[in-house]
Protein backbone atom coordinates (compact mmCIF):
# COMPACT_ATOMS: atom_id res chain seq x y z
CA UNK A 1 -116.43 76.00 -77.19
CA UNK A 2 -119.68 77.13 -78.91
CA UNK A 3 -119.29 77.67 -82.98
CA UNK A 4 -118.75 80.83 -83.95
CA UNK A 5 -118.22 82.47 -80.40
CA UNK A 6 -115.72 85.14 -80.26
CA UNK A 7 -113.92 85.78 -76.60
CA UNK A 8 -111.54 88.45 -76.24
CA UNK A 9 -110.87 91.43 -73.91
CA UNK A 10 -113.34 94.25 -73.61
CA UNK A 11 -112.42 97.21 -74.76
CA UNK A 12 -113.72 100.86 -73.61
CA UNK A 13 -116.24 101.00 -76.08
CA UNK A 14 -117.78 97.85 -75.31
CA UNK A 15 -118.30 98.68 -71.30
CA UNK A 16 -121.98 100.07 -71.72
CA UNK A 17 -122.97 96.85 -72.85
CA UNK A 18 -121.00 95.21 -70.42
CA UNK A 19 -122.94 97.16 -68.30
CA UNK A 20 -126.38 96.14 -69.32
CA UNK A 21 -125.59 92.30 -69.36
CA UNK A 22 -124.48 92.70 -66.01
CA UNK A 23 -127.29 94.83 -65.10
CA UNK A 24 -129.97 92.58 -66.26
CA UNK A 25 -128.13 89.35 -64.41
CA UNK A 26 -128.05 90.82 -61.42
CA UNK A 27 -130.56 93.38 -60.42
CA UNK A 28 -127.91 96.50 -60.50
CA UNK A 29 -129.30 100.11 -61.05
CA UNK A 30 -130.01 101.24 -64.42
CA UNK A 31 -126.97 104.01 -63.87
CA UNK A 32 -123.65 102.68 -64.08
CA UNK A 33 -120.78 104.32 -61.47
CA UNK A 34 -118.00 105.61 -63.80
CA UNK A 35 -115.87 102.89 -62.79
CA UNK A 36 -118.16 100.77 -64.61
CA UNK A 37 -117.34 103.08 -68.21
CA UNK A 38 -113.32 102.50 -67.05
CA UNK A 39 -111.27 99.71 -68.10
CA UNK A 40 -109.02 98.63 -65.20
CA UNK A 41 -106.17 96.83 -66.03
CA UNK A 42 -106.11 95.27 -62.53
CA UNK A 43 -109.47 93.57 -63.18
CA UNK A 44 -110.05 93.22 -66.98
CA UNK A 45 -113.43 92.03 -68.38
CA UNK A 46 -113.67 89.67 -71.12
CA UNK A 47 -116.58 88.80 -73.29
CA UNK A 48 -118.17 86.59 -75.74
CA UNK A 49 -119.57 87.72 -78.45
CA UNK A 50 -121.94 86.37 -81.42
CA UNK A 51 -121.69 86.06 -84.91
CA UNK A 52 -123.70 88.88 -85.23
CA UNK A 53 -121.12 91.00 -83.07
CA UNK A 54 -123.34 91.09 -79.64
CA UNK A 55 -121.95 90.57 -76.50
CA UNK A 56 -123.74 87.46 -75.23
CA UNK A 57 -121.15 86.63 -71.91
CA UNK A 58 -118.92 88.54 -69.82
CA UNK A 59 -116.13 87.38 -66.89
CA UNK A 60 -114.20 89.64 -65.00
CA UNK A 61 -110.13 88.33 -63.96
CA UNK A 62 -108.89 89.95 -60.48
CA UNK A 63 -105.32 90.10 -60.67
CA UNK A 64 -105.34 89.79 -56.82
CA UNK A 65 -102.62 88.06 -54.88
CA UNK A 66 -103.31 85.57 -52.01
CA UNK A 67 -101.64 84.65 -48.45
CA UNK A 68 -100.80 81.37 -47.90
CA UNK A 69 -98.51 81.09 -45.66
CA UNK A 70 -96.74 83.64 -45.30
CA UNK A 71 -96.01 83.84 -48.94
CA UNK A 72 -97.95 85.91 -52.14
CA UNK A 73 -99.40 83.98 -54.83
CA UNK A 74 -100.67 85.51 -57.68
CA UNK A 75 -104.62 84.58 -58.25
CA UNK A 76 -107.34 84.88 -60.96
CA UNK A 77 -110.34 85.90 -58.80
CA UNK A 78 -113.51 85.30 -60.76
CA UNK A 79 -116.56 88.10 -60.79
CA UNK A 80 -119.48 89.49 -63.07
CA UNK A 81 -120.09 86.07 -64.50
CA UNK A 82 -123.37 86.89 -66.63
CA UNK A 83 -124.78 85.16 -69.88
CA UNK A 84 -127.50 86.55 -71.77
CA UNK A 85 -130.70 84.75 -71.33
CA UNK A 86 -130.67 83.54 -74.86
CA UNK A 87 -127.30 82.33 -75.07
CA UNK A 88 -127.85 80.40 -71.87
CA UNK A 89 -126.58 76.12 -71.53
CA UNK A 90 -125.19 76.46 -74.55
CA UNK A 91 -121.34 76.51 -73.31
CA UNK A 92 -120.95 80.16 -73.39
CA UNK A 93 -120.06 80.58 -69.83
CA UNK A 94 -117.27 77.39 -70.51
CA UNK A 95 -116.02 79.16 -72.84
CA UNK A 96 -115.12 82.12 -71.00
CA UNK A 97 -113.46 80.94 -67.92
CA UNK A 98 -111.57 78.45 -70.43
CA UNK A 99 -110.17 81.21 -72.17
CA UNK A 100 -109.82 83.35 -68.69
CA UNK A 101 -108.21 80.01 -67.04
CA UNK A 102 -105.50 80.08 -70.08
CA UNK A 103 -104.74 83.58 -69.97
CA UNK A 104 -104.70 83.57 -66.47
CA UNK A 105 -101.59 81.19 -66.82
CA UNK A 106 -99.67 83.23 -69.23
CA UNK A 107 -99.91 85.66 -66.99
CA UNK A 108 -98.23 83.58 -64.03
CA UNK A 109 -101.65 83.24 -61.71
CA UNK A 110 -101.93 79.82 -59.99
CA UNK A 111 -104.93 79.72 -58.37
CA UNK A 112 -108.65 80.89 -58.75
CA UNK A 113 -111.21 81.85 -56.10
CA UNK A 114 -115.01 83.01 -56.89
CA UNK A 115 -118.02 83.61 -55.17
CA UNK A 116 -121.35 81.67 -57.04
CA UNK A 117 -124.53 82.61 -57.61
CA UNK A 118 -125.39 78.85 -58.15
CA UNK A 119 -122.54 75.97 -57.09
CA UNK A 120 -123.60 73.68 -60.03
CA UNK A 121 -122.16 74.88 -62.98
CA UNK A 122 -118.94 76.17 -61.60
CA UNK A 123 -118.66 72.22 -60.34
CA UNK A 124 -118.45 71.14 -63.40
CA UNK A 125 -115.81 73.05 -64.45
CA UNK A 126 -113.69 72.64 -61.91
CA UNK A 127 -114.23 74.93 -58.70
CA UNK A 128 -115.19 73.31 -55.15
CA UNK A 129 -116.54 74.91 -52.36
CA UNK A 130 -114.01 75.34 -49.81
CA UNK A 131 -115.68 77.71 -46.89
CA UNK A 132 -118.37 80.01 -46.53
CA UNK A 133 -118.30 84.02 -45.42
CA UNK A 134 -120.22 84.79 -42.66
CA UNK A 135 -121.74 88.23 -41.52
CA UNK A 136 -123.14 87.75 -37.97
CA UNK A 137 -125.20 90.06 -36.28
CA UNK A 138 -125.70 90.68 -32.56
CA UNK A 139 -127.13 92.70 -30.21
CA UNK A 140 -124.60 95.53 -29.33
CA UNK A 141 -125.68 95.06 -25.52
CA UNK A 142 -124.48 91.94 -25.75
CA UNK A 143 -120.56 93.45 -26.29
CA UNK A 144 -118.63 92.59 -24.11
CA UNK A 145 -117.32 95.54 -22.12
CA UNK A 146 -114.36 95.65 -20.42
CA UNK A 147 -112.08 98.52 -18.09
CA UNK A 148 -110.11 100.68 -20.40
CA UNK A 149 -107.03 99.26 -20.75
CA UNK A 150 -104.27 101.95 -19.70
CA UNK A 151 -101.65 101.12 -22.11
CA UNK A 152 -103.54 101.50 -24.59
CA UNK A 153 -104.96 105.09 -26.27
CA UNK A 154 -108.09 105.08 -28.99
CA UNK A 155 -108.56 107.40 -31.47
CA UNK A 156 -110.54 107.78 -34.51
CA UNK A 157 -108.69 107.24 -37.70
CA UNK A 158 -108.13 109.49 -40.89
CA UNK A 159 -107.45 108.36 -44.67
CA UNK A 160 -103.42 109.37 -43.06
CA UNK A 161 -104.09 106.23 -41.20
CA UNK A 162 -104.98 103.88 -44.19
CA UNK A 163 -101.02 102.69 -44.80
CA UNK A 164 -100.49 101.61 -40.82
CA UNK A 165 -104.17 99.88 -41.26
CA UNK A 166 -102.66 97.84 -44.36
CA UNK A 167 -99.64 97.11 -42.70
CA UNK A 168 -101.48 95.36 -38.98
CA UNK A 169 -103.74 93.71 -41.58
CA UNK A 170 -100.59 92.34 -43.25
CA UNK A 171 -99.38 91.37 -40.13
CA UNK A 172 -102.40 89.49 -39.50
CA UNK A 173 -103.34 87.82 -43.32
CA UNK A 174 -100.01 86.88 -44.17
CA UNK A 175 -99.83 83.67 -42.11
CA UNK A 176 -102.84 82.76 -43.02
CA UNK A 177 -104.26 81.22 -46.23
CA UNK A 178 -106.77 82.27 -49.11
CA UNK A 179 -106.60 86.10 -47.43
CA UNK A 180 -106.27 88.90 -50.15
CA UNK A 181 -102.78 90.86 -50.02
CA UNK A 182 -105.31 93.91 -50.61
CA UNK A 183 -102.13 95.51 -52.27
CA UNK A 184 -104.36 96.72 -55.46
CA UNK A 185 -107.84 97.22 -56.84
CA UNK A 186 -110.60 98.25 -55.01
CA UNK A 187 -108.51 98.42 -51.43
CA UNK A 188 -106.47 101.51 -52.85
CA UNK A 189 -109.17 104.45 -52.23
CA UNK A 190 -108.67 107.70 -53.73
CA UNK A 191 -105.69 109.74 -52.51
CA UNK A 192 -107.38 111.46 -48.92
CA UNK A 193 -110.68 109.40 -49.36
CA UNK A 194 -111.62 105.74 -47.08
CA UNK A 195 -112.45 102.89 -48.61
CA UNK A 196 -115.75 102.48 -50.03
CA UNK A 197 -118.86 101.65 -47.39
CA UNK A 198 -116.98 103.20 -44.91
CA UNK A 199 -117.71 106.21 -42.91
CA UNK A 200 -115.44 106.12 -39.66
CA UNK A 201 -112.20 104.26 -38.07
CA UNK A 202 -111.77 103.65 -35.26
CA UNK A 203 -108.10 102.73 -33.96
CA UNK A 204 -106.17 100.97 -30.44
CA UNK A 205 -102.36 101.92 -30.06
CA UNK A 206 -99.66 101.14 -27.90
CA UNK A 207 -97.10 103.52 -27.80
CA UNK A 208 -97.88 104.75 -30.60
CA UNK A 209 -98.09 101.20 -32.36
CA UNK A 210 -101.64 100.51 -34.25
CA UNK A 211 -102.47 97.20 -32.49
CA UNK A 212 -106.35 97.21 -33.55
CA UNK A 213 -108.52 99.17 -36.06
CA UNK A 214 -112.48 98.45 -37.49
CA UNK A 215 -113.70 100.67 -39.91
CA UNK A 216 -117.58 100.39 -40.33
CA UNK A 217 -120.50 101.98 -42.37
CA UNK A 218 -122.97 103.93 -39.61
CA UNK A 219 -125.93 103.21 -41.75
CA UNK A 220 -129.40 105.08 -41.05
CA UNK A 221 -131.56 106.35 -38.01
CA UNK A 222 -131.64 105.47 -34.38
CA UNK A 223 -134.43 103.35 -33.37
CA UNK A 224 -134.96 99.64 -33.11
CA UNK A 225 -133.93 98.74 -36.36
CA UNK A 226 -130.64 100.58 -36.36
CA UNK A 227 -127.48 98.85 -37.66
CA UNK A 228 -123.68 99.62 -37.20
CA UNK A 229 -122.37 97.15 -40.03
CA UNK A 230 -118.09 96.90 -39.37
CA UNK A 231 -116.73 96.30 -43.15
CA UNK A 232 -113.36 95.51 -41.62
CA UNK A 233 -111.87 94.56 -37.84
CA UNK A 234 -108.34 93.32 -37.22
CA UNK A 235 -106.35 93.07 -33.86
CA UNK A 236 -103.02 91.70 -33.08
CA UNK A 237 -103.61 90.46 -29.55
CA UNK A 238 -106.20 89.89 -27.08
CA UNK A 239 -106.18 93.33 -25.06
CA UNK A 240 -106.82 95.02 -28.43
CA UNK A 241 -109.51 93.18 -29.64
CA UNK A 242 -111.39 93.41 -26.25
CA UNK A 243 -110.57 97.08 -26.58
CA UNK A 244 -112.04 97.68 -29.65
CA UNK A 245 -115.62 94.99 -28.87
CA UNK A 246 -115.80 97.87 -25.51
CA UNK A 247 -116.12 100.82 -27.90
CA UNK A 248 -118.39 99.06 -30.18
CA UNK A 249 -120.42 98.50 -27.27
CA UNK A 250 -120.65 101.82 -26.76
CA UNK A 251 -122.79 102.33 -29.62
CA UNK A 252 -125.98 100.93 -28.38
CA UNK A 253 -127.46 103.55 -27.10
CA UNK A 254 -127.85 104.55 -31.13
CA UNK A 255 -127.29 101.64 -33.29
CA UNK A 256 -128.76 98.34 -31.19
CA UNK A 257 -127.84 95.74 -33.79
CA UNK A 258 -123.88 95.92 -34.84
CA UNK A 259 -123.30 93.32 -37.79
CA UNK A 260 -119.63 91.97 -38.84
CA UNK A 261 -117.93 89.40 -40.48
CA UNK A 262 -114.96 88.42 -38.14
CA UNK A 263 -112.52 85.54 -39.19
CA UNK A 264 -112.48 82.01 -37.35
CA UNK A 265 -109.76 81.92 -35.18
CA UNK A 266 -108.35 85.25 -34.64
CA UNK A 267 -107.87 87.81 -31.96
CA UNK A 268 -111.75 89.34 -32.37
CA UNK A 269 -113.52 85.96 -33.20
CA UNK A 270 -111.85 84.18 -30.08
CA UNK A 271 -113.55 87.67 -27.86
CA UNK A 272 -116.75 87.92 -29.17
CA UNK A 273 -119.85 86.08 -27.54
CA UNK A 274 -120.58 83.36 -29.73
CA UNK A 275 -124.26 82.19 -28.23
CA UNK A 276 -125.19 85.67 -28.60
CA UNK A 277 -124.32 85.60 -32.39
CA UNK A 278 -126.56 84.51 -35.50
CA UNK A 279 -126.04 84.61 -38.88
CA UNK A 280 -127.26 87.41 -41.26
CA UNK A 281 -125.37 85.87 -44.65
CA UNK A 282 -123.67 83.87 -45.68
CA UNK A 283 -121.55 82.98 -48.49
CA UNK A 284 -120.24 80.28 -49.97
CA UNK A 285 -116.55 80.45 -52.11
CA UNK A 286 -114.94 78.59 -54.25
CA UNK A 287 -111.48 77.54 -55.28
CA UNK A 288 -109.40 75.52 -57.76
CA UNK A 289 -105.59 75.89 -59.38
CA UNK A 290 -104.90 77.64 -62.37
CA UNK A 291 -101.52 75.98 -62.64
CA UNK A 292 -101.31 73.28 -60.02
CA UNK A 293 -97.22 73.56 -60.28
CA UNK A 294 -97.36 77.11 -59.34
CA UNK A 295 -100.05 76.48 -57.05
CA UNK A 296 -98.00 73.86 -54.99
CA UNK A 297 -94.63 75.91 -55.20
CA UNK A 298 -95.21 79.56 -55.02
CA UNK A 299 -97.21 79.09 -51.07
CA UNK A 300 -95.39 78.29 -47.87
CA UNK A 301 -95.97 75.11 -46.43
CA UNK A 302 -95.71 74.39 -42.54
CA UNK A 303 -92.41 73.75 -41.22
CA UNK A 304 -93.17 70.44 -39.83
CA UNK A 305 -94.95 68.99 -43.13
CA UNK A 306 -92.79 66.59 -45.00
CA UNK A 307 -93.17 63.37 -47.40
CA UNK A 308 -94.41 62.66 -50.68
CA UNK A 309 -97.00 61.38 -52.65
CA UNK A 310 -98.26 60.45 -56.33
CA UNK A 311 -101.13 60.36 -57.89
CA UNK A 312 -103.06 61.21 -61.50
CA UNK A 313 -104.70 64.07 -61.84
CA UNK A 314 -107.82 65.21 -64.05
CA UNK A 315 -108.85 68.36 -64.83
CA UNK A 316 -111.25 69.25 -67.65
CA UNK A 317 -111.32 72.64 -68.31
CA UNK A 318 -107.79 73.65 -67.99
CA UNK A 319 -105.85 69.81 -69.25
CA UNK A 320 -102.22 71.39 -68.44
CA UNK A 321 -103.08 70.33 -65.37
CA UNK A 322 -104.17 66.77 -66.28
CA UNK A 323 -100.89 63.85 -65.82
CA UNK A 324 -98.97 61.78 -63.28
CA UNK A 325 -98.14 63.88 -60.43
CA UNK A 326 -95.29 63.40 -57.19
CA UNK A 327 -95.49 65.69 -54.47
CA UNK A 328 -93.02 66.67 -52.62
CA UNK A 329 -92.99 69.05 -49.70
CA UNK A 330 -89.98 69.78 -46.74
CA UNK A 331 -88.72 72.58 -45.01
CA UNK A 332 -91.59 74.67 -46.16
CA UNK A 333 -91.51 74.70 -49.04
CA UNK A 334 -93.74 72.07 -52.16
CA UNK A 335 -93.22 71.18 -55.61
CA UNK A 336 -94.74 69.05 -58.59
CA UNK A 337 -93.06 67.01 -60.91
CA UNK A 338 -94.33 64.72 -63.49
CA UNK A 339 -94.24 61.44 -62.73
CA UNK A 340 -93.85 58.09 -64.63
CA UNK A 341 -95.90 55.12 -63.86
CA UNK A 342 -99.80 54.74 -63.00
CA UNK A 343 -100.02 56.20 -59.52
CA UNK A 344 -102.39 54.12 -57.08
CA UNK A 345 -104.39 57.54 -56.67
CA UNK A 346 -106.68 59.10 -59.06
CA UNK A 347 -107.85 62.71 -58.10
CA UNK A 348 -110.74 65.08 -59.73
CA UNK A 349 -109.81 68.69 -59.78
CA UNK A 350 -112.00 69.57 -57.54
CA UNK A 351 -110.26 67.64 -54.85
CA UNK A 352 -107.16 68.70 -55.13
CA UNK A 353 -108.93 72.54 -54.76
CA UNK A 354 -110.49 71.21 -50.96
CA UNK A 355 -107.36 69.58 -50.11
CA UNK A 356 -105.03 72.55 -50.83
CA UNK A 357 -107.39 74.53 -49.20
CA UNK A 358 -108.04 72.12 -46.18
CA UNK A 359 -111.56 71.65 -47.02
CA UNK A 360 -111.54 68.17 -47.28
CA UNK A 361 -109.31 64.74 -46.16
CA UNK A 362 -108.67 62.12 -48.76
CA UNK A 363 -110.69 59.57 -46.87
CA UNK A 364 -113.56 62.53 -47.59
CA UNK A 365 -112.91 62.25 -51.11
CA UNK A 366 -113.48 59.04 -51.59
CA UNK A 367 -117.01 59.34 -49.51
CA UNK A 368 -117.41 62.42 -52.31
CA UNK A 369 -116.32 61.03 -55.15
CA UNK A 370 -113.59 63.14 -56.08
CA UNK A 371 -110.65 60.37 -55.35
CA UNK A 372 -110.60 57.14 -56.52
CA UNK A 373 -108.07 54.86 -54.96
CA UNK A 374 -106.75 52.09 -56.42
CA UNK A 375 -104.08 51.60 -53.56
CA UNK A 376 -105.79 52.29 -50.22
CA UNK A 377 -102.28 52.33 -48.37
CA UNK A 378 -101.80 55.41 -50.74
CA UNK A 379 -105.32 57.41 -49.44
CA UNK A 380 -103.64 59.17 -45.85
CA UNK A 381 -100.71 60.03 -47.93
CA UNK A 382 -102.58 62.60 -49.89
CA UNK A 383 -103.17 64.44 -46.86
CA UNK A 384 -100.29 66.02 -47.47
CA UNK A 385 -101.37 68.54 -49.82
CA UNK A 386 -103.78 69.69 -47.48
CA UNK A 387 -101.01 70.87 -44.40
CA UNK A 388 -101.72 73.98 -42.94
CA UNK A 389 -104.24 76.32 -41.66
CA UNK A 390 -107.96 76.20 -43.61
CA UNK A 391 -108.43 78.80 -46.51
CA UNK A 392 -110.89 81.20 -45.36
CA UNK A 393 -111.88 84.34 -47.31
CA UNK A 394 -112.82 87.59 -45.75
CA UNK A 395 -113.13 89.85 -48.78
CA UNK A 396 -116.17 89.47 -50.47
CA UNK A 397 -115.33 90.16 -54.55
């Protein structure tokens, strides 16, 4: 940590500054929204300061929760990572998410998930790429359109609607992994208000079961350039998603260009016309453990995953995770114990973050450099942390 740098948590009356580092990091208008003047206790900022009592660093914590598989664990989200230009590569930034990682911990989080502006630095301390969000856009023409479907009905939604959306999503997320809970923050709107960028809902029943829903943002005008952007689009079986890509198609009469951000493997991804699709950004996340016993035991692991392994691991910025590890996972369920002996594997941080996430096999590792193996009948072994589904994160934060 750098001499004389003071971290703590910001209070109200250091937000306008908070604001202006922030603001000069990363382009943002010169007006700050009034959440920006509000501390939220769901999302607290902390800061460094200098001995002269300036705030030269700021990190935000998101006290979100995470699927993976079919079980909540509690994260530390990283956001609004911004140094002051004069305080810059001199371990400000290290210091923060140092003292973020720690408090993080006392608070019970067990994993971490950010989105970089740069990969590098956030390397070093620990975080590994692990996927990539993509918003695709294609033509709305190219939609596929299909009959109406008689048993089903679609409606446009209301803010009434917004507990029965959370609920299908839930349905959806929960067996997957590295998907928000969206039970607090910024996906609670006002009481009779939709969520921010959205202007309209659009929802497929069944009986008067929600089966489908995408909300989207209309955007501006009519003519060529027109763009339908779809902040969110969930289904919970094939006839809804084709359901809801036919109305969509409907809009290209107005808006020829719809752009969205569906997730690999579902209902709406397997319907949509891939060769038709290109990619209008992309972004890469990242992910490593707070607390790699609570990261291990507080997820559901697949039914048929069983064994154990050992192995050392390091981890530089937060060393309570640094020792002799066994693995053990059965019945669906994993946990950690110390372990005595010098384990035949030797494994960075940063690979146990692609493994847990399914990023990465050991044998990748080793091509990587993030496992060194001293006992190569040891290296398939490891595989085991990485059972289950890929992470994949659809909220952008």
């Amino acid at each position: 940590m750098p001499a004389l740098i003071d971290i703590r948590t910001l209070t109200v009356t250091d937000l306008p500054a908070a604001w202006e580092l922030g603001r000069l990091a990363f382009g943002s208008n010169p007006e700050p929204p009034a959440t920006a003047l509000t501390p939220n206790p769901t999302a607290p900022r902390h800061g460094a300061f200098n001995p002269d009592g300036h705030l030269v660093g700021m990190a935000v914590d998101l006290h979100h929760d995470q699927w993976w598989g079919g079980r909540k664990v509690s994260a530390a989200d990283i956001a609004g990572v911004a140094v002051a230009p004069e305080a810059r590569g001199r371990g400000v930034a290290r210091a923060l998410l140092t003292a973020v990682l720690r408090g993080a911990r006392e608070r019970g989080a067990a994993i971490s998930t950010l989105f970089p502006t740069v990969c590098a630095p956030y390397r070093k301390w620990g975080w590994e790429v692990c996927g990539s969000q993509r918003q695709y856009r294609i033509n709305t023409a190219d939609l596929p359109a299909s009959t109406p479907d008689p048993t089903l009905t679609v409606r446009a939604g209301t803010p009434g609607d917004l507990p029965a959306i959370h609920a299908l999503y839930t349905t959806v997320a929960a067996h997957r992994c590295g998907w928000l809970t969206r039970d607090t923050g910024l996906y609670f709107p006002e009481p009779g208000a939709l969520p921010r960028h959205v202007d309209g809902m659009t929802l497929v029943e069944r009986g008067g079961q929600l089966v489908g829903f995408a909300l989207w943002e209309r955007g501006r005008g009519y003519g060529d350039t027109a763009a339908l952007t779809i902040t969110d689009i969930q289904a919970a079986d094939a006839a809804a998603a084709r359901e809801l890509l036919t109305i969509l198609a409907g809009w290209r009469s107005v808006t020829p260009t719809i752009r969205l951000t569906p997730a690999a493997g579902d209902a709406v991804s397997m319907a949509l016309p891939v060769s038709a699709m290109r990619t209008d950004q992309e972004r890469p996340w990242m992910h490593r453990p707070v607390d790699v016993v609570r990261a291990v035991a507080d997820r559901g692991w697949p039914e048929h995953a069983a064994g154990t392994v050992a192995f050392e691991l390091v981890d530089g910025l937060a060393p309570w995770n640094n020792g002799q590890w066994r693995l053990e996972i059965a019945h669906g369920r994993g946990q950690l114990t110390a372990a005595t002996g010098t384990a035949g594997l030797r494994l960075s941080v940063r690979g146990f973050a692609a493994l847990y996430a399914g990023a990465a096999t050991a044998a990748e590792l080793i091509e990587a450099g993030l496992l060194e193996a001293l006992d190569q009948s040891q290296v398939s072994a490891l595989d085991l942390l990485g059972s289950g589904p890929a992470a994949q994160q659809p909220d952008y934060f």
